[in-house]
N, C-alpha and C. Protein backbone atom coordinates (compact mmCIF):
# COMPACT_ATOMS: atom_id res chain seq x y z
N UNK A 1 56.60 -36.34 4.83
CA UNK A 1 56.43 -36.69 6.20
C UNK A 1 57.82 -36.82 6.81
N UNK A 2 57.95 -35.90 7.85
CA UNK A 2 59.32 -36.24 8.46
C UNK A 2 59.25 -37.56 9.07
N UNK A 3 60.88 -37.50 9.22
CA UNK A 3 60.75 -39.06 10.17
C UNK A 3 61.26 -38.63 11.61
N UNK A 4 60.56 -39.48 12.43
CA UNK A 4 61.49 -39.48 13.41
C UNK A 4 63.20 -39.77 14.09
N UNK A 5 63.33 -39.87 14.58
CA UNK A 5 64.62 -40.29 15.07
C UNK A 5 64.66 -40.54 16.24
N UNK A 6 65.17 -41.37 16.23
CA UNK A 6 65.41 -42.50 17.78
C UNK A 6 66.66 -42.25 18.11
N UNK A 7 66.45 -41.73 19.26
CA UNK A 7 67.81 -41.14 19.77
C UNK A 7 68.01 -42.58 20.94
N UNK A 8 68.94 -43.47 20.90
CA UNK A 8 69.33 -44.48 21.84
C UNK A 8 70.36 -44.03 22.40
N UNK A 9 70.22 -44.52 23.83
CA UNK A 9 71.46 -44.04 24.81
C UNK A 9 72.11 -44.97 25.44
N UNK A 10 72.94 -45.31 25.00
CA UNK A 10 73.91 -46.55 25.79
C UNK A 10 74.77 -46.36 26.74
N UNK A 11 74.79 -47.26 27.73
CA UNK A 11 75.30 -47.14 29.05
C UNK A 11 76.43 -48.12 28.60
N UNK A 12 78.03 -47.01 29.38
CA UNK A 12 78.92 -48.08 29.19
C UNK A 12 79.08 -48.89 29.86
N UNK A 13 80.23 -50.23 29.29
CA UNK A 13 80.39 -51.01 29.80
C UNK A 13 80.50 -51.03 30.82
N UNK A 14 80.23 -51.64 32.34
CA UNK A 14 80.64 -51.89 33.29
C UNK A 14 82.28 -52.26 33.83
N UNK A 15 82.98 -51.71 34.26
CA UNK A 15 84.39 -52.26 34.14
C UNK A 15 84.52 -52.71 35.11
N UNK A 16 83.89 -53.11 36.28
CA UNK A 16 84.61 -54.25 37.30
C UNK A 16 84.55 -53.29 38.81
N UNK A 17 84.18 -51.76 38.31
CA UNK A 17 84.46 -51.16 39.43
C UNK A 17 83.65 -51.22 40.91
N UNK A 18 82.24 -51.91 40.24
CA UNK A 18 81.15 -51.74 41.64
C UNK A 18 81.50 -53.21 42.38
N UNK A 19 82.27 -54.69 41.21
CA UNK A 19 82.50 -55.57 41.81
C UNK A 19 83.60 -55.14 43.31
N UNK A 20 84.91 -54.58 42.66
CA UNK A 20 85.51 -53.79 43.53
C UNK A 20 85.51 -53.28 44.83
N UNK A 21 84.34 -52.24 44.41
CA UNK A 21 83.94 -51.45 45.96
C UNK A 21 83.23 -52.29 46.50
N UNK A 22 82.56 -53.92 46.33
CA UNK A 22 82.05 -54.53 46.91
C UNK A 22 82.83 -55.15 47.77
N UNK A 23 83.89 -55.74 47.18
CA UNK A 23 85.07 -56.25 47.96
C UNK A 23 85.75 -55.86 48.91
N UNK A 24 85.86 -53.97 48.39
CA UNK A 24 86.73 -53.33 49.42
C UNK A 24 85.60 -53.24 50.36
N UNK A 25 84.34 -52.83 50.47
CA UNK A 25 83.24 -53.22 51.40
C UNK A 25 83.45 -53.70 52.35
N UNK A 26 83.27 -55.45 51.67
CA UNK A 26 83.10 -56.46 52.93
C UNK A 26 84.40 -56.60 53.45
N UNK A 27 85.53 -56.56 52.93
CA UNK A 27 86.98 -56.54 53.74
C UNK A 27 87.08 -54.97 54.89
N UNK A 28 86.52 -54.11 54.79
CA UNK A 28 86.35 -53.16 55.65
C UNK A 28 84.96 -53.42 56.60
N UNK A 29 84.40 -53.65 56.26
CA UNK A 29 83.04 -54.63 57.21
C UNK A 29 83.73 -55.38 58.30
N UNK A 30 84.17 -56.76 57.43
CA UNK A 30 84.80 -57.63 58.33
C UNK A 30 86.04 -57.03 59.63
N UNK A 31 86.96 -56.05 58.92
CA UNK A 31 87.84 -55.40 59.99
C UNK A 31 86.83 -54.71 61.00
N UNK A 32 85.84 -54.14 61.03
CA UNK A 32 85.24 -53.48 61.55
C UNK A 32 84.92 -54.08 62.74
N UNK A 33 84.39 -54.94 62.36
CA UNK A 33 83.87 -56.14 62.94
C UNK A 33 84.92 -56.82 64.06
N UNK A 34 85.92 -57.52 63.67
CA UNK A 34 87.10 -57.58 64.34
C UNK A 34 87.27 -57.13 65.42
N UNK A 35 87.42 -55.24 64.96
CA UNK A 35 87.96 -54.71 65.76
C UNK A 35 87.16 -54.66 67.07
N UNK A 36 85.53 -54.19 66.64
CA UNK A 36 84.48 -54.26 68.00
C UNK A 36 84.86 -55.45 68.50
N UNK A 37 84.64 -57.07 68.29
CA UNK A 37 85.36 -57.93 68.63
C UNK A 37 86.37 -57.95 69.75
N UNK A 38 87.24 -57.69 69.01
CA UNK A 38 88.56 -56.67 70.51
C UNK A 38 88.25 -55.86 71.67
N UNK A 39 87.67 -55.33 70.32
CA UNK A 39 87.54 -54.13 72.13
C UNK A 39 86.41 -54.59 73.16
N UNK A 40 85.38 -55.48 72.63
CA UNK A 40 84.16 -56.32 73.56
C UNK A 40 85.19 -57.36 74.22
N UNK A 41 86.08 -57.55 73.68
CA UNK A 41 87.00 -59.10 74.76
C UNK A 41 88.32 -58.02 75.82
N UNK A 42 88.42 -57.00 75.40
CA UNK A 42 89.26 -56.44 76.29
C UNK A 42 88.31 -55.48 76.94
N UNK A 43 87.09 -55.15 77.57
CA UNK A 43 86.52 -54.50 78.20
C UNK A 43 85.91 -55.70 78.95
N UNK A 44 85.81 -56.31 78.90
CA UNK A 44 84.89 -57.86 79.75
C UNK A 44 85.71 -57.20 80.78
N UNK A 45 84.89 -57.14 82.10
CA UNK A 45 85.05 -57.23 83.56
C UNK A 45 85.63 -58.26 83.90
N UNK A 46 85.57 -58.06 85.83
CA UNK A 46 86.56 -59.08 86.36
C UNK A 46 85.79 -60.29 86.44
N UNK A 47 84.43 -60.39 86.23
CA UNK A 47 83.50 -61.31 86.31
C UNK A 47 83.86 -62.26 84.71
N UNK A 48 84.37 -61.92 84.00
CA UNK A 48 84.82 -63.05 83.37
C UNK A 48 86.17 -64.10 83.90
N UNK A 49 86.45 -63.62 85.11
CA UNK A 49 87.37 -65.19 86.02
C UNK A 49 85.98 -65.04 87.33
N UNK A 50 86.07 -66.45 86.65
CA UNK A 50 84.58 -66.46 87.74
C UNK A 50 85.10 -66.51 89.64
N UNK A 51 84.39 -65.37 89.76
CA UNK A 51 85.21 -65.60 91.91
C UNK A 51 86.09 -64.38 92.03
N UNK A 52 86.04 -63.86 90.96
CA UNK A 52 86.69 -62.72 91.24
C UNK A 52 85.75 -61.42 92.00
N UNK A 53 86.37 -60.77 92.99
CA UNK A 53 85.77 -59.97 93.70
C UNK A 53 86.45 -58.61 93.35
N UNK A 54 85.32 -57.34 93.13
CA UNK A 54 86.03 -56.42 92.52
C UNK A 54 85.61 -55.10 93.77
N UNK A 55 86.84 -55.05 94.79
CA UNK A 55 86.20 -54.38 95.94
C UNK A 55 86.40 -52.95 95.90
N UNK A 56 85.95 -52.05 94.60
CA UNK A 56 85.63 -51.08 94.19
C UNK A 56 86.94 -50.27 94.76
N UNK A 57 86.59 -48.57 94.37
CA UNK A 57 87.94 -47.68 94.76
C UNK A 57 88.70 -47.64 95.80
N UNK A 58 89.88 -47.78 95.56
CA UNK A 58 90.19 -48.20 96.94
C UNK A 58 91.04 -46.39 97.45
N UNK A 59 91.09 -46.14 98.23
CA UNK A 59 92.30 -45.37 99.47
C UNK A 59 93.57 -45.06 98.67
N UNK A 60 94.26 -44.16 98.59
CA UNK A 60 95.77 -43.97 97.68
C UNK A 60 96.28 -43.08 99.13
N UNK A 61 97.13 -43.03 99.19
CA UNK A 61 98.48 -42.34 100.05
C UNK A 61 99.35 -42.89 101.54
N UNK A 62 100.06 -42.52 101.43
CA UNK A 62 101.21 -42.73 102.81
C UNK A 62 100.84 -42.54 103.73
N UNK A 63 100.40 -43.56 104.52
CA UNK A 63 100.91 -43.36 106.14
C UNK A 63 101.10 -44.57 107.27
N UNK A 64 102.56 -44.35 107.29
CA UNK A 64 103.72 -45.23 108.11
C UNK A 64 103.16 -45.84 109.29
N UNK A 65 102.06 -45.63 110.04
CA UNK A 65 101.12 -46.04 110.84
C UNK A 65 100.16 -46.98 110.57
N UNK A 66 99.68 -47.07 109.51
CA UNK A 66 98.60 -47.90 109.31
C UNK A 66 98.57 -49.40 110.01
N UNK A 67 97.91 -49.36 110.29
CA UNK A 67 97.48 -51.00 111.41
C UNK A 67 96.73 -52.28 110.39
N UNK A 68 96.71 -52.82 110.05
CA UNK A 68 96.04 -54.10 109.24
C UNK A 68 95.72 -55.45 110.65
N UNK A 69 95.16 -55.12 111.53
CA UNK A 69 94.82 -55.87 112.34
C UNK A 69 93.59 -56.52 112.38
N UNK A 70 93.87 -58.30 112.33
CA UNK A 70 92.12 -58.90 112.51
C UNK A 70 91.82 -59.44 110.85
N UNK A 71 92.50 -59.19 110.12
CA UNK A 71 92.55 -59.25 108.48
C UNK A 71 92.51 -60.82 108.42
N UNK A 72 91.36 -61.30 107.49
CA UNK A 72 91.51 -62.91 107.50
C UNK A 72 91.66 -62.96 105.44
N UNK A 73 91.85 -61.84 105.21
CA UNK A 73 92.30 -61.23 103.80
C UNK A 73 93.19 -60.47 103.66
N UNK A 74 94.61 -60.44 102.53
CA UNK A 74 95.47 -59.36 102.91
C UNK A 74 94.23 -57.78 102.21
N UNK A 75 94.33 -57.10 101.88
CA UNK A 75 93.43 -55.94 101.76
C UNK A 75 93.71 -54.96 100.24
N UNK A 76 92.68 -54.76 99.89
CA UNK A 76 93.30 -54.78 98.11
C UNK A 76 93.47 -53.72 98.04
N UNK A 77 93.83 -52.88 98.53
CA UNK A 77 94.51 -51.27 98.57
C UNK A 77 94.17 -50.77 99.47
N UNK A 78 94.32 -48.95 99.81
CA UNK A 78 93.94 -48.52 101.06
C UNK A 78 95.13 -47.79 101.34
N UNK A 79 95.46 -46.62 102.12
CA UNK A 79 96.43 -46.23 102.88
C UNK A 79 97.61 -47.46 103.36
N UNK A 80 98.69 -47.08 102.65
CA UNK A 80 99.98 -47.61 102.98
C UNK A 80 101.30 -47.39 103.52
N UNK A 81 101.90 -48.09 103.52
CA UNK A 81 103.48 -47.67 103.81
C UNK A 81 104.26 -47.05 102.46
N UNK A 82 104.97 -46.12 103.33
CA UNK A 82 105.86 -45.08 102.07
C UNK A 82 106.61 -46.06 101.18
N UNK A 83 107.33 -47.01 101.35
CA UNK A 83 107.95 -48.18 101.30
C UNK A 83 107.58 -49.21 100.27
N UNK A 84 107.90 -49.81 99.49
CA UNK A 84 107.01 -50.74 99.09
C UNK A 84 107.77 -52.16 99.30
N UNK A 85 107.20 -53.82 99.21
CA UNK A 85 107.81 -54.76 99.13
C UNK A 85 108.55 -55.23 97.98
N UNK A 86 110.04 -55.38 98.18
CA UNK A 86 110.59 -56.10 97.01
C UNK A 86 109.70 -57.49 96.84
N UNK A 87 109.31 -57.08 95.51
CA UNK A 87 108.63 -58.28 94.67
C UNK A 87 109.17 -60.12 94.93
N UNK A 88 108.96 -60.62 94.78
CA UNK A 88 109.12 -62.03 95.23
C UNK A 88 108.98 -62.81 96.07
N UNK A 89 109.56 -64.19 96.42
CA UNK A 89 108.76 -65.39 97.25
C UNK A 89 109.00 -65.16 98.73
N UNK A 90 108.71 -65.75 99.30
CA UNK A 90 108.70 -65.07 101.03
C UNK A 90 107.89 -66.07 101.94
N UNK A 91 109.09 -66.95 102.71
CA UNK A 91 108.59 -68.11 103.06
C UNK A 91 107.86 -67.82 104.55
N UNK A 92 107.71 -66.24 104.79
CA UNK A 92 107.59 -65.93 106.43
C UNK A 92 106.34 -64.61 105.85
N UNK A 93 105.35 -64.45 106.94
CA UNK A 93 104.32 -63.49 106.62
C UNK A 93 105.59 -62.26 106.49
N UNK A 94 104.90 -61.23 105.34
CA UNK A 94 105.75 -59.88 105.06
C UNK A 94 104.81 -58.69 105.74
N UNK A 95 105.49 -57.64 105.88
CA UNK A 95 104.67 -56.65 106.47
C UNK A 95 103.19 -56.17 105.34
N UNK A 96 101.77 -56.35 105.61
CA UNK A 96 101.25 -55.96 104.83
C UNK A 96 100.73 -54.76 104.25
N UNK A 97 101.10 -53.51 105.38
CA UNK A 97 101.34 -51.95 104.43
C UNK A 97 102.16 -51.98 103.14
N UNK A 98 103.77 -52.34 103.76
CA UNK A 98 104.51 -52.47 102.43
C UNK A 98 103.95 -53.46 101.37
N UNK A 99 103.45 -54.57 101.61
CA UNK A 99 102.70 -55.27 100.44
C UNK A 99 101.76 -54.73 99.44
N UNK A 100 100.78 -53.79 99.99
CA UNK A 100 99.56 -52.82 99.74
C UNK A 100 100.48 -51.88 98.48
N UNK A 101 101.53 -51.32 98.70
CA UNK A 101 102.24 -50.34 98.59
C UNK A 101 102.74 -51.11 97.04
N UNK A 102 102.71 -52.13 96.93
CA UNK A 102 103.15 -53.01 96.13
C UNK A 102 102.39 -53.25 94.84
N UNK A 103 101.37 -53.38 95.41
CA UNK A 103 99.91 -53.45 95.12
C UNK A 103 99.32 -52.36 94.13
N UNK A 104 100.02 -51.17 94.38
CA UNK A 104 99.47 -50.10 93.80
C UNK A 104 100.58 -49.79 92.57
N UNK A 105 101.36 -50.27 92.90
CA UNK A 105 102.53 -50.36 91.81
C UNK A 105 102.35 -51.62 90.42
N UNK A 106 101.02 -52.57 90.54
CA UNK A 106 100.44 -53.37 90.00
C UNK A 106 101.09 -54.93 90.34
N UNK A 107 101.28 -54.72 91.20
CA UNK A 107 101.79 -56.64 92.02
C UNK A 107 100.55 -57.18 92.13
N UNK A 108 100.74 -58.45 92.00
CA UNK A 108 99.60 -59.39 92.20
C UNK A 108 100.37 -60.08 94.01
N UNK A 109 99.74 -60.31 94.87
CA UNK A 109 100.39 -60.82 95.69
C UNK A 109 99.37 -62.46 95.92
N UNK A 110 100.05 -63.17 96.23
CA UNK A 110 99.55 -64.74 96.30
C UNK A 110 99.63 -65.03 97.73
N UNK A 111 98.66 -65.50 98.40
CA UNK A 111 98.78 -65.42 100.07
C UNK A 111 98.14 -67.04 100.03
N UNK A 112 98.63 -67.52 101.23
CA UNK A 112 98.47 -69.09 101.67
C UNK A 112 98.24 -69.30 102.90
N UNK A 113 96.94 -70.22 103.03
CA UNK A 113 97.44 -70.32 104.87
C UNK A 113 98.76 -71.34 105.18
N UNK A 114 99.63 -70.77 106.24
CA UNK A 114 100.46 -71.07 106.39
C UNK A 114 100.75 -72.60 106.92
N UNK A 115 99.29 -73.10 106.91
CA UNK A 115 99.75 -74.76 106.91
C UNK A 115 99.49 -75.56 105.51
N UNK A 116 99.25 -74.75 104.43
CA UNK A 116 99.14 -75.46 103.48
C UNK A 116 100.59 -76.44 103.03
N UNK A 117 99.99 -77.57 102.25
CA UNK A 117 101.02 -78.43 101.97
C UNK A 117 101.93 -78.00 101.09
N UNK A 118 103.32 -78.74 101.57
CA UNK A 118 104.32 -78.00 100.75
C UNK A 118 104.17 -78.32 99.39
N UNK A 119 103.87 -78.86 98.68
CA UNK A 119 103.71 -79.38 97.43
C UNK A 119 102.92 -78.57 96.53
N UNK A 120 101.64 -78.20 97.02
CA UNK A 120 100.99 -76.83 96.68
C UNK A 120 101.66 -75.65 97.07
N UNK A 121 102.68 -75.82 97.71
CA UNK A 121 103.59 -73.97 97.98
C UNK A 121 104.37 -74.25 97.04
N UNK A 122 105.03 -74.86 96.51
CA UNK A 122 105.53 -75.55 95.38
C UNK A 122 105.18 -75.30 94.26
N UNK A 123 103.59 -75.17 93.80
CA UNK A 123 103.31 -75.31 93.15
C UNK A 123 102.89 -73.51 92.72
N UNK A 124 102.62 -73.19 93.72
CA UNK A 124 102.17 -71.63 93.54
C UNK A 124 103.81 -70.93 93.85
N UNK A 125 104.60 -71.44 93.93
CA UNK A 125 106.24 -70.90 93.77
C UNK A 125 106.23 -70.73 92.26
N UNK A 126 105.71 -71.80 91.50
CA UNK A 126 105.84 -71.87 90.01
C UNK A 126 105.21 -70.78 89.20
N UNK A 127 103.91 -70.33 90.03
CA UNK A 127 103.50 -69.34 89.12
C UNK A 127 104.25 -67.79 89.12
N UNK A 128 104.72 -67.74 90.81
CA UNK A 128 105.51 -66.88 91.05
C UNK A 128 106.80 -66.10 90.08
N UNK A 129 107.70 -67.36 90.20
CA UNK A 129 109.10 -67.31 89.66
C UNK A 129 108.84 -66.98 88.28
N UNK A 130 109.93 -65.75 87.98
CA UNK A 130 109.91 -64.90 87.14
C UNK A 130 109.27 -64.07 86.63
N UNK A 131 108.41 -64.03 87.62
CA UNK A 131 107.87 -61.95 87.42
C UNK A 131 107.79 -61.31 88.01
N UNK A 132 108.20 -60.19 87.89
CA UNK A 132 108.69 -58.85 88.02
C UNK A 132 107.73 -58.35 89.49
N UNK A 133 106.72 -58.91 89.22
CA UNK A 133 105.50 -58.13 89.97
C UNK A 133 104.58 -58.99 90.44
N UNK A 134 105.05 -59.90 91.41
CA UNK A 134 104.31 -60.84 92.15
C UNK A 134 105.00 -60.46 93.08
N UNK A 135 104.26 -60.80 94.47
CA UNK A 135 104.75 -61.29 96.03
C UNK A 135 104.15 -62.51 96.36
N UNK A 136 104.83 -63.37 96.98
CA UNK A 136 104.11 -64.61 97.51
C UNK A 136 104.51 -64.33 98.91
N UNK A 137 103.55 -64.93 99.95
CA UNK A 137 103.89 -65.39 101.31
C UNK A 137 102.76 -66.15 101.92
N UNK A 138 102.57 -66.42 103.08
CA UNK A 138 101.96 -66.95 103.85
C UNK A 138 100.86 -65.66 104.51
N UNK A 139 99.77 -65.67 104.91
CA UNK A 139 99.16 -64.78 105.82
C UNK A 139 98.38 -65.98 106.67
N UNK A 140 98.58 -65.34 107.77
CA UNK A 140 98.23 -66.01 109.11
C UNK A 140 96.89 -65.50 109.47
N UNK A 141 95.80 -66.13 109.62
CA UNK A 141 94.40 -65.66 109.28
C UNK A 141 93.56 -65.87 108.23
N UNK A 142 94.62 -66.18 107.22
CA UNK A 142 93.66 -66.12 106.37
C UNK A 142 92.43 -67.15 106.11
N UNK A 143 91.65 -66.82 105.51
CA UNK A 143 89.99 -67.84 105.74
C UNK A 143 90.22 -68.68 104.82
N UNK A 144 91.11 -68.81 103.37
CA UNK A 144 90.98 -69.08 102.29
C UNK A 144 92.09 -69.74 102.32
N UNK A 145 92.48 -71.20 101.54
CA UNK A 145 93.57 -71.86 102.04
C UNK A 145 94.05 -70.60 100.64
N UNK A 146 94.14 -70.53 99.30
CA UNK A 146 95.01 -69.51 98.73
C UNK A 146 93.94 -68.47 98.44
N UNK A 147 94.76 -67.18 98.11
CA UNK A 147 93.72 -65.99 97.49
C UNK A 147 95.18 -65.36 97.17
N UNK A 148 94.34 -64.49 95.69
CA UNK A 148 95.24 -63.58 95.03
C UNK A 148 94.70 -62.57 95.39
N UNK A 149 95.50 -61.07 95.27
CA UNK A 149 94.97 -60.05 95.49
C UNK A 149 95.93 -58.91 94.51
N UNK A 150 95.25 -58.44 94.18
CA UNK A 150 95.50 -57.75 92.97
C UNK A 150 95.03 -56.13 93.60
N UNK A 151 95.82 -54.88 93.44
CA UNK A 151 94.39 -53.23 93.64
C UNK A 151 93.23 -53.36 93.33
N UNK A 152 92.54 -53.35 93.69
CA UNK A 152 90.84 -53.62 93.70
C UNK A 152 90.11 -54.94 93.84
N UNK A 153 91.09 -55.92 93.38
CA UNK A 153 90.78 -57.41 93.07
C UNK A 153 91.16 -58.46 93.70
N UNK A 154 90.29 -59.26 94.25
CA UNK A 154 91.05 -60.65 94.86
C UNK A 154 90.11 -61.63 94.37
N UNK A 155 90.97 -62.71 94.11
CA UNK A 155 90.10 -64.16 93.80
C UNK A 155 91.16 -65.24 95.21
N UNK A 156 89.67 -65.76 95.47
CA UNK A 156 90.10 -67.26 96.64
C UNK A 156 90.08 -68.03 95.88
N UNK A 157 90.89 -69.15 95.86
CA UNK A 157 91.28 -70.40 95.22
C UNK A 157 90.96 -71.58 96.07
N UNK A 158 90.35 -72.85 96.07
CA UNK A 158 90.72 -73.57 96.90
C UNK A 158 92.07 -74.44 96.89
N UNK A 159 92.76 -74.49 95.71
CA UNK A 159 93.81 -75.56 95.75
C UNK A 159 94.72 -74.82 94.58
N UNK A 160 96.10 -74.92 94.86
CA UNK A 160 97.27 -74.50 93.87
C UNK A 160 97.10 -75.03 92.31
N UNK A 161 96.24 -75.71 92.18
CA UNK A 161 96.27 -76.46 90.89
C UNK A 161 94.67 -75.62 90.28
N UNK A 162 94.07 -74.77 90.49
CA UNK A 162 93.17 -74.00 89.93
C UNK A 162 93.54 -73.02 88.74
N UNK A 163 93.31 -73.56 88.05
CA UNK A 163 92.91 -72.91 86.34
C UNK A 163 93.29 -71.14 86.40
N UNK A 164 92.12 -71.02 87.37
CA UNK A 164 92.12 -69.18 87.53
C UNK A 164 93.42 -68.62 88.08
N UNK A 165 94.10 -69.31 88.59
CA UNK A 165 95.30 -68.30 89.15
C UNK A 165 96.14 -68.09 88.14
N UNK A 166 96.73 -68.30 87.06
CA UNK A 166 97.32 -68.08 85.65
C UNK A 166 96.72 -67.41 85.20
N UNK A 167 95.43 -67.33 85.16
CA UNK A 167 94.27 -66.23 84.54
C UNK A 167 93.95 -65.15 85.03
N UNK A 168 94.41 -64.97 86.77
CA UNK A 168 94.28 -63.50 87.20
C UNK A 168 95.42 -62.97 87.60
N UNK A 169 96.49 -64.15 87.23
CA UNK A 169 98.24 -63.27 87.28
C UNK A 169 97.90 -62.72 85.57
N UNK A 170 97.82 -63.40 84.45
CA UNK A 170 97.99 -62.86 83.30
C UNK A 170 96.78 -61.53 83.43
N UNK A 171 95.59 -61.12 83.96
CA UNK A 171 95.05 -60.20 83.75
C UNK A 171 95.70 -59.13 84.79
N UNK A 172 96.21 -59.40 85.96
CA UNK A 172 95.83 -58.06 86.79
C UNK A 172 97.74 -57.55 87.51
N UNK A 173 98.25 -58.85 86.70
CA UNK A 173 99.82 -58.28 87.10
C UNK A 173 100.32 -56.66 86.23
N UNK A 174 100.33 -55.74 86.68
CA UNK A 174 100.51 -54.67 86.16
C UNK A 174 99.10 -54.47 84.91
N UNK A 175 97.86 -54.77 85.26
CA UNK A 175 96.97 -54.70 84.39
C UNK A 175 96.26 -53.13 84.53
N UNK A 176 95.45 -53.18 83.99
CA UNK A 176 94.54 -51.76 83.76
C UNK A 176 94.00 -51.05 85.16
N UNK A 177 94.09 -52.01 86.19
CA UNK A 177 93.45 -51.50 87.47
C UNK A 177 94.93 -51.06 88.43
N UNK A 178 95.64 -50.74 87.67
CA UNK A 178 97.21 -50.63 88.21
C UNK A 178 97.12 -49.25 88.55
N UNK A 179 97.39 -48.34 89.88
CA UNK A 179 97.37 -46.87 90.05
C UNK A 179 98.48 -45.99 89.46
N UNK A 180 99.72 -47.22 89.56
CA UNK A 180 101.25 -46.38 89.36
C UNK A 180 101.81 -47.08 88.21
N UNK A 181 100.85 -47.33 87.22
CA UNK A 181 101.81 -48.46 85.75
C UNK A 181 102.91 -47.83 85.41
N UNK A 182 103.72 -49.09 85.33
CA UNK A 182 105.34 -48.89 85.06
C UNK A 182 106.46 -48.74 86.46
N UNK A 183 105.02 -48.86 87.49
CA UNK A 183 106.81 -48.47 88.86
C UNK A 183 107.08 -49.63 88.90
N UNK A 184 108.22 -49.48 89.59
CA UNK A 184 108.59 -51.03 89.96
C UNK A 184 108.59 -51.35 90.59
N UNK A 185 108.48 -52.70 91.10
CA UNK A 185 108.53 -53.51 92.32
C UNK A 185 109.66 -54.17 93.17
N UNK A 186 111.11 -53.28 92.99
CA UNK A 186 111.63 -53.55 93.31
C UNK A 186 113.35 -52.00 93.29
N UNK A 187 114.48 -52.83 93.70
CA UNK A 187 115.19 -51.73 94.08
C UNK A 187 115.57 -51.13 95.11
N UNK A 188 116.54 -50.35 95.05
CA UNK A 188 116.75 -49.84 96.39
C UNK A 188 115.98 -48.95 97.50
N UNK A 189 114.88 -48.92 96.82
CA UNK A 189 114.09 -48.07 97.84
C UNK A 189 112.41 -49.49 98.48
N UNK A 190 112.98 -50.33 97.85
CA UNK A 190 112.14 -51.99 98.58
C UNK A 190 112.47 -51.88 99.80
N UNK A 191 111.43 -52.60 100.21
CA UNK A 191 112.20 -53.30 101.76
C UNK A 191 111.91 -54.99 101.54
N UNK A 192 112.39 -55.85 102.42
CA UNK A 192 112.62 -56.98 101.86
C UNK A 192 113.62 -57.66 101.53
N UNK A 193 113.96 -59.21 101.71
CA UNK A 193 114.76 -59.77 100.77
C UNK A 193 114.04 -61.35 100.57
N UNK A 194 113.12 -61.57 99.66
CA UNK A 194 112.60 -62.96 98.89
C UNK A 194 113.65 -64.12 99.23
N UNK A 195 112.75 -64.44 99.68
CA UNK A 195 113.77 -66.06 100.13
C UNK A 195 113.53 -67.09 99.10
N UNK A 196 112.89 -67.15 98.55
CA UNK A 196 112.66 -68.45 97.50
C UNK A 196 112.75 -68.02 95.90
């Protein structure tokens, strides 16, 4: 009688490798993750500073005529002056074509009614000083004791000591809604000279 034979088949050892690709897994998971993360916190709209008004495409080009009359807002882009405003403080209303012009170059401009207290001009001087790409002044008309205005964007403030104005200079000073990123706001082809 023959015999059979039992043919057994052994599986080798395991060496650590599926622990491994588990690891490299979830550490590539987690980056993954991250990264959507990012890109969901840098795509958030202007509606994450609450009051922000986003007054859609605006107007691009020159012309030395333009009238801004009746404005109880400076105007968040639109046909401007060839010209733009040297960047900085400005204790007297500035022309607001050249401001616009400014605007598109990614300035944030900070407007006040012109009886606000000095202590709050003071205080919005502070957010001003030292960047590149702000204008401050006074506008006469305006409805809002402060408002920022950014190309496409303005937020009203009621008082210099509001949270959001640090929050829509850090988003929209030369930010993503900028037409001309990288010009400058200043130089010999400005008009202007910042008094404060």
């Amino acid at each position: 009688m023959a015999r059979k034979t039992r043919r057994v088949v052994t599986q080798p050892a395991r060496s650590g490798g599926g622990r491994r690709n588990l690891v490299i897994g979830g550490v590539v998971a987690v980056g993954v993750i991250g990264l959507l993360a990012l890109l969901v916190l840098s795509l958030r709209g202007p509606s994450a500073i609450e009051g922000v008004v986003d007054n859609g495409t605006q107007v691009r080009g020159h012309d030395n005529s333009v009238d801004y009359v009746g404005l109880d807002l400076p105007p968040p882009g639109g046909l401007h002056a060839d010209q733009w405003q040297q960047c900085g403080i400005y204790d007297a209303p500035i022309d607001t074509a050249h401001a616009v012009h400014s605007l598109e170059h990614g300035a944030v401009w900070i407007t006040y009614q012109p009886e606000l207290p000095a202590d709050e001009v003071e205080t919005l001087k502070g957010f001003a000083r030292e960047q590149t790409h702000v204008l401050m002044s006074p506008f006469p008309g305006q409805r809002s004791r402060i408002a920022l205005t950014a190309w496409r964007y303005q937020l009203e403030v009621p008082d210099a000591d509001d949270r959001r104005i640090a929050r829509f200079l850090d988003r929209y000073v030369q930010g993503p809604q900028t037409p001309e990123p990288g010009a400058t706001c200043s130089g010999p082809n400005a008009v202007g000279v910042p008094t404060g």
